[in-house]
Each structure stands twice: as C-alpha cells, then as structure tokens.
PDB file of N, CA and C in Angstrom:
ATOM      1  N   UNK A   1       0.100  -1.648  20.681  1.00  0.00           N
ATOM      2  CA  UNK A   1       1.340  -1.258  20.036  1.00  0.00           C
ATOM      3  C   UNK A   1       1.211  -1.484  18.528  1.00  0.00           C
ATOM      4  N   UNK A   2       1.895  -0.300  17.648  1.00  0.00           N
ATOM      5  CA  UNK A   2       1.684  -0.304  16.356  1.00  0.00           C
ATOM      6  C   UNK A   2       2.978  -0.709  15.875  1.00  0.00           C
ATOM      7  N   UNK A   3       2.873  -1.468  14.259  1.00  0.00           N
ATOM      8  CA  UNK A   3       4.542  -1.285  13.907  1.00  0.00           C
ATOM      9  C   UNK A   3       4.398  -0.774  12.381  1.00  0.00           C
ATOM     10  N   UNK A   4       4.812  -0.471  12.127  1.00  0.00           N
ATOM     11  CA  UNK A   4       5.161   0.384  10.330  1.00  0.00           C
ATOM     12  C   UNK A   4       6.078  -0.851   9.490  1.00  0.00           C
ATOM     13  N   UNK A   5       5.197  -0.800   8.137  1.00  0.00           N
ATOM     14  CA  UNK A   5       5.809  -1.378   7.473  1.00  0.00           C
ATOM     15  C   UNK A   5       7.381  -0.936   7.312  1.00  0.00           C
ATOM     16  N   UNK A   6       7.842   0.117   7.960  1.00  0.00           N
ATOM     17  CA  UNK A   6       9.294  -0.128   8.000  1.00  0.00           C
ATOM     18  C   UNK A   6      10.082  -0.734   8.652  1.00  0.00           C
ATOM     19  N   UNK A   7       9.110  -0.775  10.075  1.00  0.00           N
ATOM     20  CA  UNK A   7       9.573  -2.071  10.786  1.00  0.00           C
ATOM     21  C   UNK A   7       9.595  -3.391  10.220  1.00  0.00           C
ATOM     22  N   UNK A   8       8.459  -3.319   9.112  1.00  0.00           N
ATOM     23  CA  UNK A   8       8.931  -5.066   8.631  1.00  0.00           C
ATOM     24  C   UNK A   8      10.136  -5.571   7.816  1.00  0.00           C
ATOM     25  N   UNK A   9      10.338  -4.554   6.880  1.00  0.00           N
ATOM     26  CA  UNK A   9      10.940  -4.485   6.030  1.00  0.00           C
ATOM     27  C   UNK A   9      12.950  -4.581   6.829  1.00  0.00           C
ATOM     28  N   UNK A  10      12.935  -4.424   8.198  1.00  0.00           N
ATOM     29  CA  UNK A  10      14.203  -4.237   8.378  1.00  0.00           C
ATOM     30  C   UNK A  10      14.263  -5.695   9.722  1.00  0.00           C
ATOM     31  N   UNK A  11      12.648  -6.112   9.720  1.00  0.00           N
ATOM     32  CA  UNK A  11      12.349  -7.588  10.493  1.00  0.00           C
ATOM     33  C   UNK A  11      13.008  -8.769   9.807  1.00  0.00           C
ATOM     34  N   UNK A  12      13.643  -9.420  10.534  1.00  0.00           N
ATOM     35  CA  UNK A  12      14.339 -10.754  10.443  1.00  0.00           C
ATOM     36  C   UNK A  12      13.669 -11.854   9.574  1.00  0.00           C
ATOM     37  N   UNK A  13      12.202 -11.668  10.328  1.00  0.00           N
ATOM     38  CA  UNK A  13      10.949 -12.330  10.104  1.00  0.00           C
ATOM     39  C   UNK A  13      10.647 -12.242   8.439  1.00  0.00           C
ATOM     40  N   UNK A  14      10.212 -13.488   7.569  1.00  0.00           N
ATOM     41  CA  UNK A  14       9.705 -13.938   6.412  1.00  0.00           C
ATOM     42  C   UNK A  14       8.245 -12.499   6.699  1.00  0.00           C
ATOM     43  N   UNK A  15       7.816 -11.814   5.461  1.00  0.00           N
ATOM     44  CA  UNK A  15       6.503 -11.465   5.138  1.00  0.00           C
ATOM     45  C   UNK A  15       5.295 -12.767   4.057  1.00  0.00           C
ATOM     46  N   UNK A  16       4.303 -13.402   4.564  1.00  0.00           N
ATOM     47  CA  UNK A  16       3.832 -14.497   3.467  1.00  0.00           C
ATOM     48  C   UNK A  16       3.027 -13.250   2.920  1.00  0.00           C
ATOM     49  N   UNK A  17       2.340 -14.859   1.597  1.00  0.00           N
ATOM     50  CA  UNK A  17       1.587 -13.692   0.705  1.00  0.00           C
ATOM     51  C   UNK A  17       0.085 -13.462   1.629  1.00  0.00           C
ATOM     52  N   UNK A  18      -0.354 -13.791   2.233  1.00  0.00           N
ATOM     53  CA  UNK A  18      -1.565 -13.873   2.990  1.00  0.00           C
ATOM     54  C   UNK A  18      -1.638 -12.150   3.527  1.00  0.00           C
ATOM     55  N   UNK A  19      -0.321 -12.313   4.470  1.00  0.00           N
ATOM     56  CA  UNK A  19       0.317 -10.694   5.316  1.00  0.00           C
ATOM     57  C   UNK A  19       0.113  -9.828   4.366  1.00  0.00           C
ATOM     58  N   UNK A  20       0.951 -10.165   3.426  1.00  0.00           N
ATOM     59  CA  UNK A  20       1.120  -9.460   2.153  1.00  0.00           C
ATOM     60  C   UNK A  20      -0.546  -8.878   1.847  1.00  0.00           C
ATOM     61  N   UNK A  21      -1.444  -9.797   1.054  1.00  0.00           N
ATOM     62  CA  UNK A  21      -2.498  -9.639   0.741  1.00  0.00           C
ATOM     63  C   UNK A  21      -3.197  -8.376   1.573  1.00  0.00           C
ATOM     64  N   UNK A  22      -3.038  -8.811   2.882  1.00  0.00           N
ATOM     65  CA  UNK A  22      -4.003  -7.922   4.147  1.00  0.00           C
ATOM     66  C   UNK A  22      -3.546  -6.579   4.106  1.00  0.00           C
ATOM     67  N   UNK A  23      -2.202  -6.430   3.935  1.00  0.00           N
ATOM     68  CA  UNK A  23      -1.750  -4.932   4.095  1.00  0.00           C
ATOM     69  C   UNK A  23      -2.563  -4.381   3.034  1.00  0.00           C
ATOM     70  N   UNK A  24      -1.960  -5.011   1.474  1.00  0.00           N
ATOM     71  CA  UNK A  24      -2.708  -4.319  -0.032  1.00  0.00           C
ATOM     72  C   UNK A  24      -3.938  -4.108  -0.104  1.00  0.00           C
ATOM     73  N   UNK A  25      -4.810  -4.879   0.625  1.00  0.00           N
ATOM     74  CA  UNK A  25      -6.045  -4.228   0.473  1.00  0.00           C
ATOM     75  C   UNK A  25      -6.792  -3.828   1.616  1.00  0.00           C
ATOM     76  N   UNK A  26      -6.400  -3.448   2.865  1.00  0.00           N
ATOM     77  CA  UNK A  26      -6.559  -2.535   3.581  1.00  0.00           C
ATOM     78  C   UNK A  26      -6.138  -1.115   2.987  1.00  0.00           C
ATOM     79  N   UNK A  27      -5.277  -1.405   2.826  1.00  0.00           N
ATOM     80  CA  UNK A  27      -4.335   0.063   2.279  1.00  0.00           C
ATOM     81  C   UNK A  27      -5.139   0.284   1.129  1.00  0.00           C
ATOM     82  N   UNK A  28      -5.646  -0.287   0.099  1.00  0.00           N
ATOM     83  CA  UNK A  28      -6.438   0.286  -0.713  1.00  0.00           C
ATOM     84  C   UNK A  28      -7.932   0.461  -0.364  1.00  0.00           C
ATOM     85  N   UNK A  29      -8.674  -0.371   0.726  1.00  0.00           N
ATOM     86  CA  UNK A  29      -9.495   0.073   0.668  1.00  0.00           C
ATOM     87  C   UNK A  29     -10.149   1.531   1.378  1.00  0.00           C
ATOM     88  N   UNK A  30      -7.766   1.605   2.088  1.00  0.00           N
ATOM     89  CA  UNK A  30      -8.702   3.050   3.172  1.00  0.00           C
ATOM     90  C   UNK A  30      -8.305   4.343   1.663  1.00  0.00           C
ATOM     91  N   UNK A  31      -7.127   4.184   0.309  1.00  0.00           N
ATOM     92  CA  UNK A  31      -7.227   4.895  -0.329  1.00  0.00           C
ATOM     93  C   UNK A  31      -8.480   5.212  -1.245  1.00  0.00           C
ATOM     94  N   UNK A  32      -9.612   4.097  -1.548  1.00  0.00           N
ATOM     95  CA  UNK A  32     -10.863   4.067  -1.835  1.00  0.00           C
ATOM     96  C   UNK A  32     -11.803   5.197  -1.646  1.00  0.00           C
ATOM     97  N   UNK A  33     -11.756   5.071   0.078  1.00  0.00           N
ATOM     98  CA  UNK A  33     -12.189   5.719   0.601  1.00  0.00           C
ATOM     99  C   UNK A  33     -12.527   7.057   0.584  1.00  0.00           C
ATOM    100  N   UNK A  34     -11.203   7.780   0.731  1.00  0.00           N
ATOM    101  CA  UNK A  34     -10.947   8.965   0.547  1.00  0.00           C
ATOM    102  C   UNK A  34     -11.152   9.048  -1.037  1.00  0.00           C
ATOM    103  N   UNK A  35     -11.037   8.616  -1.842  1.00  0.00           N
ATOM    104  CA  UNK A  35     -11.248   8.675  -3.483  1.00  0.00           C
ATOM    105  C   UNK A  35     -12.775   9.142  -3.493  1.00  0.00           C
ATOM    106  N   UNK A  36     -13.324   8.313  -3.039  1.00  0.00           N
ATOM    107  CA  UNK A  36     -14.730   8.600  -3.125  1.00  0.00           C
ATOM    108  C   UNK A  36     -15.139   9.584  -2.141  1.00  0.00           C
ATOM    109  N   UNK A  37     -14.570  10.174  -0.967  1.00  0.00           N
ATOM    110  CA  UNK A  37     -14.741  11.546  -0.605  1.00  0.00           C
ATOM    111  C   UNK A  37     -14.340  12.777  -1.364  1.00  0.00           C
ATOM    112  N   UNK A  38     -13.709  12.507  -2.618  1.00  0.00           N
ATOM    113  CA  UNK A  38     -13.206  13.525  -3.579  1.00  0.00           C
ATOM    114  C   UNK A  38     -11.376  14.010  -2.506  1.00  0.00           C
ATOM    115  N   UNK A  39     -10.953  13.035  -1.771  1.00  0.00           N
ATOM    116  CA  UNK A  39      -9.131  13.408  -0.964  1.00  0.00           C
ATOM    117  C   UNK A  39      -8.690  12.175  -1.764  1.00  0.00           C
ATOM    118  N   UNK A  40      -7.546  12.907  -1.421  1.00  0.00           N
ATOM    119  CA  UNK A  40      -6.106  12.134  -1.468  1.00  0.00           C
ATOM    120  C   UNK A  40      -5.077  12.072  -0.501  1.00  0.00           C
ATOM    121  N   UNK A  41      -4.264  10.743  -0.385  1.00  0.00           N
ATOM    122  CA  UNK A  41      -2.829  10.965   0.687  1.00  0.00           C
ATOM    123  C   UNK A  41      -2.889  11.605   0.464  1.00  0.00           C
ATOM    124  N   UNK A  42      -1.899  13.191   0.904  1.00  0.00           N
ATOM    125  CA  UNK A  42      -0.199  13.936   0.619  1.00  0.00           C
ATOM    126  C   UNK A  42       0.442  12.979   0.531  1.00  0.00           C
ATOM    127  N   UNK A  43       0.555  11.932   1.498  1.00  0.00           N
ATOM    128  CA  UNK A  43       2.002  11.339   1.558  1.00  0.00           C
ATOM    129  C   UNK A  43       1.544   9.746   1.590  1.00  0.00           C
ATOM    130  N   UNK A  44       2.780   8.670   1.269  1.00  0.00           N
ATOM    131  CA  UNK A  44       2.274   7.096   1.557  1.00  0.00           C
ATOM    132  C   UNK A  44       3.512   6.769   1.167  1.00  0.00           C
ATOM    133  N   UNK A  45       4.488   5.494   2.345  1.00  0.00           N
ATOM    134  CA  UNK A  45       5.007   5.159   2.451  1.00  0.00           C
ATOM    135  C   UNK A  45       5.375   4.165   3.274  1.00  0.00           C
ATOM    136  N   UNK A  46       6.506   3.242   3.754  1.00  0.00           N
ATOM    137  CA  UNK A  46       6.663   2.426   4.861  1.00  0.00           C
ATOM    138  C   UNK A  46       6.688   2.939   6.011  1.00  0.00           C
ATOM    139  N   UNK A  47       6.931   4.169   5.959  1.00  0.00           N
ATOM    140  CA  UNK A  47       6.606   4.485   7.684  1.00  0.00           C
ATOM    141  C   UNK A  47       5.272   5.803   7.921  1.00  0.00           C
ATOM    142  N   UNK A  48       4.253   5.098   6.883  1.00  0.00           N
ATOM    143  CA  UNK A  48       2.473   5.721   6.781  1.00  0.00           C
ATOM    144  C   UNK A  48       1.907   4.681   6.721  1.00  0.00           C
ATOM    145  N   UNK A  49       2.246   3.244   7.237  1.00  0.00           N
ATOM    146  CA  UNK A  49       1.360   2.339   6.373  1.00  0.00           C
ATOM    147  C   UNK A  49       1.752   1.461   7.667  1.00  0.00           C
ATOM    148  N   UNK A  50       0.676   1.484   9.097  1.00  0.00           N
ATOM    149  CA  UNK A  50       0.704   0.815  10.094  1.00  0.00           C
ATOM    150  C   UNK A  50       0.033  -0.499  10.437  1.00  0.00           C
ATOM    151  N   UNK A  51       0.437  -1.134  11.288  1.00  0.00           N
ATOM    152  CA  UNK A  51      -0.108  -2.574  11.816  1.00  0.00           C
ATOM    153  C   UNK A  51      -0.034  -2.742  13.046  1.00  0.00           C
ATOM    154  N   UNK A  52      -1.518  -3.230  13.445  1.00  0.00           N
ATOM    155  CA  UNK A  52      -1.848  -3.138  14.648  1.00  0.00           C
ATOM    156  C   UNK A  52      -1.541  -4.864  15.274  1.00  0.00           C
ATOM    157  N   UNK A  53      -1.703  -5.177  16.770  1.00  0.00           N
ATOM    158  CA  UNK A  53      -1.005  -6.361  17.124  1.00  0.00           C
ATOM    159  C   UNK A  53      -2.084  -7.133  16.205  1.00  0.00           C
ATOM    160  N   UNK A  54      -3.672  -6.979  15.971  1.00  0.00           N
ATOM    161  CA  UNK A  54      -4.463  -7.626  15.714  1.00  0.00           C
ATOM    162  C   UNK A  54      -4.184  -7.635  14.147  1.00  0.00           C
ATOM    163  N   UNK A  55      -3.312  -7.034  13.678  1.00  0.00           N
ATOM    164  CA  UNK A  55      -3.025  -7.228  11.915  1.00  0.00           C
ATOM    165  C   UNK A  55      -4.022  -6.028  11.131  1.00  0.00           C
ATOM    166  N   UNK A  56      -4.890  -5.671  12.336  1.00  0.00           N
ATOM    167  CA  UNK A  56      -5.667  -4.260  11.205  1.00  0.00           C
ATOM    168  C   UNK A  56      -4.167  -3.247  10.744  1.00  0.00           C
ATOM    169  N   UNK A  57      -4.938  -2.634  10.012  1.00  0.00           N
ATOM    170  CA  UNK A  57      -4.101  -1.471   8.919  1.00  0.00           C
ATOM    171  C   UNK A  57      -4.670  -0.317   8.887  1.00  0.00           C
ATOM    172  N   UNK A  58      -3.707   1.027   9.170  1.00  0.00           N
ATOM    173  CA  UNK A  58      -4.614   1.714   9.297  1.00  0.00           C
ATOM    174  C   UNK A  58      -3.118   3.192   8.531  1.00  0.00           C
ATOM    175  N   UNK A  59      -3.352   3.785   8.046  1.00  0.00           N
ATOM    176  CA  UNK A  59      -2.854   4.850   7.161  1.00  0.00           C
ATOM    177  C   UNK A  59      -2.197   5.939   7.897  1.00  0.00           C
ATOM    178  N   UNK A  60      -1.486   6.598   8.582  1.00  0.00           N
ATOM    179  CA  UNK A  60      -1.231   7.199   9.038  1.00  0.00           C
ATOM    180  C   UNK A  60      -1.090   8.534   7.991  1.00  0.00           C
ATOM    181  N   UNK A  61      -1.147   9.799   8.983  1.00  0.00           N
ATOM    182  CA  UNK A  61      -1.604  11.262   8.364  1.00  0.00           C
ATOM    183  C   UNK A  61      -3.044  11.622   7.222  1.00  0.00           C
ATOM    184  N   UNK A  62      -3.402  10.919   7.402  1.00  0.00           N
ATOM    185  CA  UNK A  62      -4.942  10.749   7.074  1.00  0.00           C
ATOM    186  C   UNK A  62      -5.546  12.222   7.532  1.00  0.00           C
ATOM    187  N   UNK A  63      -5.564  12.620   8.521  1.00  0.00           N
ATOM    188  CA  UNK A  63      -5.649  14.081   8.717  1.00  0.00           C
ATOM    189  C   UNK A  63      -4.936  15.208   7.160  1.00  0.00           C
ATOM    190  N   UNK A  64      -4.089  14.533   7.016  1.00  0.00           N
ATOM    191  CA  UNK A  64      -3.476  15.822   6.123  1.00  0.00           C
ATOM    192  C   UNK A  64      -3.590  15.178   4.596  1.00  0.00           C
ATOM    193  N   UNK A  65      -4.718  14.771   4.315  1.00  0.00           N
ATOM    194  CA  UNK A  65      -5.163  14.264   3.024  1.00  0.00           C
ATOM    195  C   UNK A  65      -5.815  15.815   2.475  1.00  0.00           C
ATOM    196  N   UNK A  66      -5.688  15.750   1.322  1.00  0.00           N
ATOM    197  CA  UNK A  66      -6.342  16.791   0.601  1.00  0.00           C
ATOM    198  C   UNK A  66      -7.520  16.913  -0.286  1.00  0.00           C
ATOM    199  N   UNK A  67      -7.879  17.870  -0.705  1.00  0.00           N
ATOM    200  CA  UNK A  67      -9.292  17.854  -1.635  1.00  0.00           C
ATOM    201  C   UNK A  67      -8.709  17.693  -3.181  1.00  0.00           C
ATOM    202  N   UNK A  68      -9.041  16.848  -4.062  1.00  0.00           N
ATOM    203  CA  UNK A  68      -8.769  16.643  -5.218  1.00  0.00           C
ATOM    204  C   UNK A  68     -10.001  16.328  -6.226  1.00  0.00           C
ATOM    205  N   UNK A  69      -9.592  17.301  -7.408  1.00  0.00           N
ATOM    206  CA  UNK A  69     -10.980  16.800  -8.030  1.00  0.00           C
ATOM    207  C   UNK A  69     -10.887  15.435  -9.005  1.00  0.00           C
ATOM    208  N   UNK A  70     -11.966  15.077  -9.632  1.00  0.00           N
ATOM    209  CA  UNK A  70     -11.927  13.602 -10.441  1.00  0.00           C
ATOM    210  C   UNK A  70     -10.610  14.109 -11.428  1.00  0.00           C
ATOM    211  N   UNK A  71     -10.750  15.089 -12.213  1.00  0.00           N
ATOM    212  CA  UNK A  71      -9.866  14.863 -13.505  1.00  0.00           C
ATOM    213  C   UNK A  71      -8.795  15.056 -12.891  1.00  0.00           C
ATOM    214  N   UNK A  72      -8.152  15.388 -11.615  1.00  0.00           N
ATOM    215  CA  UNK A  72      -7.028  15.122 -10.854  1.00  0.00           C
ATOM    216  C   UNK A  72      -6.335  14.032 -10.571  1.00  0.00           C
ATOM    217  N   UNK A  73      -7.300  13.052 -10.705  1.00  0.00           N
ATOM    218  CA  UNK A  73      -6.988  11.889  -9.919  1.00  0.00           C
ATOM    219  C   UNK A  73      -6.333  10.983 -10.776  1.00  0.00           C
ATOM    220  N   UNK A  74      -5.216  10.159 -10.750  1.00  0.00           N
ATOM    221  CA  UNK A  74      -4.800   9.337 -11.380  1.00  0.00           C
ATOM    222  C   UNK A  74      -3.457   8.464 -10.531  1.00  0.00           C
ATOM    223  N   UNK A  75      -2.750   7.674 -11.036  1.00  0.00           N
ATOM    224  CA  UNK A  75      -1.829   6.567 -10.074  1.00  0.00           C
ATOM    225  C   UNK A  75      -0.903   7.484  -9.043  1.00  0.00           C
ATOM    226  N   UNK A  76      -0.346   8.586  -9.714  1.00  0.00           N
ATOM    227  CA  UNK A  76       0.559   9.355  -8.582  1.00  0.00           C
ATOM    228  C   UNK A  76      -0.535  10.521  -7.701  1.00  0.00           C
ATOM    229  N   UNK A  77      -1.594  10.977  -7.899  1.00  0.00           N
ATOM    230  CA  UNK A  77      -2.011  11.690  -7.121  1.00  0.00           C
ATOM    231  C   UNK A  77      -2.851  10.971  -5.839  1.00  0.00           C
ATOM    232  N   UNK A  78      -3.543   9.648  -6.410  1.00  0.00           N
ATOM    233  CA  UNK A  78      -3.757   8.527  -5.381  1.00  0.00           C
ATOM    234  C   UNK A  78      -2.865   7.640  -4.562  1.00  0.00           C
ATOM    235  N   UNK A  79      -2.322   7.876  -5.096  1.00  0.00           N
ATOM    236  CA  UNK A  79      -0.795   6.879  -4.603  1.00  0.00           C
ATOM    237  C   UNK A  79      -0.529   5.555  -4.825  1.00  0.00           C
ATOM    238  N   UNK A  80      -1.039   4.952  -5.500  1.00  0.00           N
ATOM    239  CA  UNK A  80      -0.946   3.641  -5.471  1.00  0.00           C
ATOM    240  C   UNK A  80       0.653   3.574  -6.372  1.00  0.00           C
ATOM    241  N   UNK A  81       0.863   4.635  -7.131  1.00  0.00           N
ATOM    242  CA  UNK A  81       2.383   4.555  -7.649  1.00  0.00           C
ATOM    243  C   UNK A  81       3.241   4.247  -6.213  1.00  0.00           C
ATOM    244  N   UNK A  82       2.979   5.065  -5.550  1.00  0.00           N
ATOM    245  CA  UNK A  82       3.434   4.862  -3.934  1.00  0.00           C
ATOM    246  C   UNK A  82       3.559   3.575  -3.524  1.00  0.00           C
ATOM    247  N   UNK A  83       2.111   3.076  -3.281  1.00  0.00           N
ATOM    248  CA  UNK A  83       2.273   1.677  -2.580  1.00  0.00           C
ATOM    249  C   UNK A  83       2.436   0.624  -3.210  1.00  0.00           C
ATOM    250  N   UNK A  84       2.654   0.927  -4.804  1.00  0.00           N
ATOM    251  CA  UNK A  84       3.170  -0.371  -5.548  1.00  0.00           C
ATOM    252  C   UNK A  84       5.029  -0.510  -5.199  1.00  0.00           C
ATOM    253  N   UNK A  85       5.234   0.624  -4.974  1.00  0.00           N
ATOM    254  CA  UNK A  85       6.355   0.606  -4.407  1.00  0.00           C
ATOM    255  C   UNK A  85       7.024   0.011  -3.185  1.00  0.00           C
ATOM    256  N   UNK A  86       6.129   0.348  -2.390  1.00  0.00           N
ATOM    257  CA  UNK A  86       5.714  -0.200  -0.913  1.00  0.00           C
ATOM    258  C   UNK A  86       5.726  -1.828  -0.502  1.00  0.00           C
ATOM    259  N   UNK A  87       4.605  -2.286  -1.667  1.00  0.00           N
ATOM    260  CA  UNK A  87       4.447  -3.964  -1.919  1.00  0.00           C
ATOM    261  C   UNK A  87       5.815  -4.413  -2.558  1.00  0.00           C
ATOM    262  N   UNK A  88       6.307  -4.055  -3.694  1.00  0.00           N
ATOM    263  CA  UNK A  88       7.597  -4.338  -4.025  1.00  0.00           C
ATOM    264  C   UNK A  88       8.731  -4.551  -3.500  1.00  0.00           C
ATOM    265  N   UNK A  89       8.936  -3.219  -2.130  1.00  0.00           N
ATOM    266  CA  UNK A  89       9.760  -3.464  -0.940  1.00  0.00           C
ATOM    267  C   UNK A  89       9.415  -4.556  -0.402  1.00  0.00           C
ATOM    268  N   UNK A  90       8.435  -4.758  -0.038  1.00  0.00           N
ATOM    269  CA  UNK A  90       8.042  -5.915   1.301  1.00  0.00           C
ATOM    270  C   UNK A  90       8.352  -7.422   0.387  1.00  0.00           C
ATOM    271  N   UNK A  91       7.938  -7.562  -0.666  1.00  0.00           N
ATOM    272  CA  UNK A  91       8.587  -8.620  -1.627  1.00  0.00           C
ATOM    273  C   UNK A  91      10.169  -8.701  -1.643  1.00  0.00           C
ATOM    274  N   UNK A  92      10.706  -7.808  -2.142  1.00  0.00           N
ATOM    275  CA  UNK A  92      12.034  -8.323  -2.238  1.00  0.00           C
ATOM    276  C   UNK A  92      13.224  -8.050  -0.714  1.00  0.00           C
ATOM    277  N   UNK A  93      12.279  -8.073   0.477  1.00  0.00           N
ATOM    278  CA  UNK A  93      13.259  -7.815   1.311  1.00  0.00           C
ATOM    279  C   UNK A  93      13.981  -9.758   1.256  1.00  0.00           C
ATOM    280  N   UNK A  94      14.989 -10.181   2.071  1.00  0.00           N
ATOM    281  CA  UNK A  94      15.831 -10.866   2.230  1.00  0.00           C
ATOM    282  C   UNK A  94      15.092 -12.189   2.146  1.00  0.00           C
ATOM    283  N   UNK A  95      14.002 -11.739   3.106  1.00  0.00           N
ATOM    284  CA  UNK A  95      13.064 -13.474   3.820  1.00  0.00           C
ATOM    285  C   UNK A  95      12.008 -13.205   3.345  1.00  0.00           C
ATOM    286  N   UNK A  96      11.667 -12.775   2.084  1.00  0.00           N
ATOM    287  CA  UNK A  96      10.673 -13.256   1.076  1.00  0.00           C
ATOM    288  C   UNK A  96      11.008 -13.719   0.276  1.00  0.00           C
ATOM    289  N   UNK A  97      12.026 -13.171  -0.531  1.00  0.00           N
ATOM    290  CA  UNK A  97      13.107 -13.430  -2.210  1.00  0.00           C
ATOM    291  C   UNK A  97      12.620 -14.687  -2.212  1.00  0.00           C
ATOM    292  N   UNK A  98      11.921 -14.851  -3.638  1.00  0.00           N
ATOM    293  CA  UNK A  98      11.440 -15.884  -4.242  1.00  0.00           C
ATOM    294  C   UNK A  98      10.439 -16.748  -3.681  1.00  0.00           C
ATOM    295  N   UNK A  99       9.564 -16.125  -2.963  1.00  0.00           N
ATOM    296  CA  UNK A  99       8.844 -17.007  -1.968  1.00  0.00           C
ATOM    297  C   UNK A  99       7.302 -16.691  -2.635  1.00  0.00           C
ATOM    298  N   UNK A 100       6.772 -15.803  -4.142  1.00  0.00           N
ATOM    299  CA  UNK A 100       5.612 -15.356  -4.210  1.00  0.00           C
ATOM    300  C   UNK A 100       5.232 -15.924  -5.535  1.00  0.00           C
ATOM    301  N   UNK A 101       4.169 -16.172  -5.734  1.00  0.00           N
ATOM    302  CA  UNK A 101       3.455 -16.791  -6.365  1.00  0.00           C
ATOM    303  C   UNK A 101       3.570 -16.164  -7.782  1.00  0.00           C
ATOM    304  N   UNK A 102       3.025 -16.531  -8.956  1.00  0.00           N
ATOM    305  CA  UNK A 102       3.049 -15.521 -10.388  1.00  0.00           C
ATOM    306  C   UNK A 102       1.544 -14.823 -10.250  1.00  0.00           C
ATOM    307  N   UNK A 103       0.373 -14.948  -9.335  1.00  0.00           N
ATOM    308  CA  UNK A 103      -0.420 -14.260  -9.093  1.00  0.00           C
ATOM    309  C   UNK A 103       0.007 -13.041  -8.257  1.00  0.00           C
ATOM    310  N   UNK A 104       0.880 -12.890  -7.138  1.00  0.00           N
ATOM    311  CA  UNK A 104       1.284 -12.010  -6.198  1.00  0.00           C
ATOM    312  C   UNK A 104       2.078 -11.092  -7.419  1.00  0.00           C
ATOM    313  N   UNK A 105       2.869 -11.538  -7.992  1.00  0.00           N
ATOM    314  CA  UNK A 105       3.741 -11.019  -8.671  1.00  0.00           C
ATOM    315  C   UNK A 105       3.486 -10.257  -9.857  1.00  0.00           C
ATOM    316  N   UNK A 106       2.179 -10.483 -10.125  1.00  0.00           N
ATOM    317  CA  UNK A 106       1.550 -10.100 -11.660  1.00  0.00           C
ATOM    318  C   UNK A 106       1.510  -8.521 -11.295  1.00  0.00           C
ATOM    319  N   UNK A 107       0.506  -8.163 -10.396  1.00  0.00           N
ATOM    320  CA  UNK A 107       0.274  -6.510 -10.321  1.00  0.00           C
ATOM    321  C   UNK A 107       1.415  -5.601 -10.051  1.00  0.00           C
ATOM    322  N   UNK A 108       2.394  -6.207  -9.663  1.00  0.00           N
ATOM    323  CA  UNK A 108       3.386  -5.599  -9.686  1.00  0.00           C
ATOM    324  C   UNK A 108       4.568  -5.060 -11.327  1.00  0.00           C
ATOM    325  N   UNK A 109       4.112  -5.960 -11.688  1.00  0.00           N
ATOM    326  CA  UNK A 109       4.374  -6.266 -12.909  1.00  0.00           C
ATOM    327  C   UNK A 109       3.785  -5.374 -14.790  1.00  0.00           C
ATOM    328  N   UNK A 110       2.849  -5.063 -13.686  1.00  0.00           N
ATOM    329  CA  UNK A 110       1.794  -4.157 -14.779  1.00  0.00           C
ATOM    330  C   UNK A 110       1.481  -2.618 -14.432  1.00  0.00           C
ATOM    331  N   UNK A 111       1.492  -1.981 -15.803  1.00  0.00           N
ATOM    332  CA  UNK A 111       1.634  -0.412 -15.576  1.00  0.00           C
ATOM    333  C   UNK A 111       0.797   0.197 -14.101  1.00  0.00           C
ATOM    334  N   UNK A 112       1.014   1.046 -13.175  1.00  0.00           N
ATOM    335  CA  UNK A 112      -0.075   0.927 -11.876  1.00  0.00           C
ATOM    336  C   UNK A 112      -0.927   2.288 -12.968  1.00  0.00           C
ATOM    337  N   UNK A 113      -0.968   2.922 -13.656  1.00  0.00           N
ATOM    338  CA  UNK A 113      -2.279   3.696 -14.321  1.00  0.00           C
ATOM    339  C   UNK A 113      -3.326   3.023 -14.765  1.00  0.00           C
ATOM    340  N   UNK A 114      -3.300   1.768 -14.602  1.00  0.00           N
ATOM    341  CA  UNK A 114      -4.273   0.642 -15.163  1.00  0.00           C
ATOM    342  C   UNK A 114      -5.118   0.246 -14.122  1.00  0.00           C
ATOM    343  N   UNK A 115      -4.797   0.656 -12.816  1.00  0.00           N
ATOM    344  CA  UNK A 115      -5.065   0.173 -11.777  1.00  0.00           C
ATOM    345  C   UNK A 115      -6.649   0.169 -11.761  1.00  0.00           C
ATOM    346  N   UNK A 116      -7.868  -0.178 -10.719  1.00  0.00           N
ATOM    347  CA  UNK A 116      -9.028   0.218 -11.056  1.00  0.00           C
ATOM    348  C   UNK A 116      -9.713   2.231 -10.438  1.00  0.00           C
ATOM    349  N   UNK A 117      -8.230   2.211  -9.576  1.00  0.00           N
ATOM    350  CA  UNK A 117      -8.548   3.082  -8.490  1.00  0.00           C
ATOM    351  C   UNK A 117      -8.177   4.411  -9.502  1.00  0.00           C
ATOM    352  N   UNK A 118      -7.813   4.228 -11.016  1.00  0.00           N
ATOM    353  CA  UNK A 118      -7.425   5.544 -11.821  1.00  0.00           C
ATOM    354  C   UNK A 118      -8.248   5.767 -13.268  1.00  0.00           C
ATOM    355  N   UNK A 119      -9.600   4.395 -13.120  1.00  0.00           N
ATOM    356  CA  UNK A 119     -10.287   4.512 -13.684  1.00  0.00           C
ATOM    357  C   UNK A 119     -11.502   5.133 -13.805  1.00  0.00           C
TER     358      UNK A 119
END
C-alpha cells in the first residue's frame, strides 16, 4: 500500500526532519534522473510524490515526462519550483510548526534557480 504526500499533509501524525530529508532526496534523485536522460516531470505535486510502507519514494506519472533540451531546463521546467513547494507544505502543516532546524529551513529559504539541478 502506497500513500501520497497528500495523505501526509492532511495526517494527524508529526512529519520529522529525517522523513522529511528521505522524501527530498529521493524526489530529487528520481528528478536527476530524468535530467540526465534529457525529460522532465509534466507534472509534481502532493498527490505525484508517493510512499511506500517501506518509506521508498517513487514519482508518480513518470510515464508522461517529456523530452527537454539543456537550454530548456531550469527551476520551473524541472520542477523543483514544484517541490520546494511541496517541502514547504509538509513543514508548515500543524504537527511540524516550528519543529525544523535552521539547516532544514535554509533551502527553503533561498532562490530555487540556484538550485544545483538548474546549473
């Protein structure tokens, strides 16, 4: 059984930064991925961005990624404008508020075109 980060986000349940951590860089390393196949999402959001009972992560519609070339590529065509959004939700839902570190909090904090994935 899978659940979507929208399921977390509307979960009772605290997200730590550890959880936290595992989603962000799964999720980036499957957007990596496709970067370096020359694709991109179409789409990325809380209910594209799954968890398995074992805590893997895995991207949903990955099928409907597209061909993009390098000078294409930058924070909104990769998405990480997306999933900085994404991490931001999962931070300020109810049973995190104030629970993250000034390391967790920094990348959020900083322009996402800076990112390494738009360099």
């Amino acid at each position: 059984m899978e659940i979507t980060v929208d399921n977390i986000l509307t979960a009772p349940w605290p997200v730590n930064e550890t959880e936290l951590a595992c989603v962000l860089r799964s999720t980036l390393d499957g957007i990596r991925f496709l970067r370096d196949q020359g694709r991109a999402l179409a789409t990325l959001g809380p209910d594209t961005v799954w968890l398995s009972k074992r805590g893997q992560v895995r991207l949903a519609s990955v099928e409907q990624s597209y061909q993009i070339k390098t000078s294409d590529m930058n924070a909104d065509t990769l998405k990480s404008t997306a999933l900085a959004t994404v991490m931001r939700s999962l931070m300020a839902t109810s049973a995190g508020q104030g629970r993250w570190s000034s390391e967790a909090q920094l990348p959020w904090k900083t322009c996402p075109s800076s990112h390494w994935m738009c360099q």
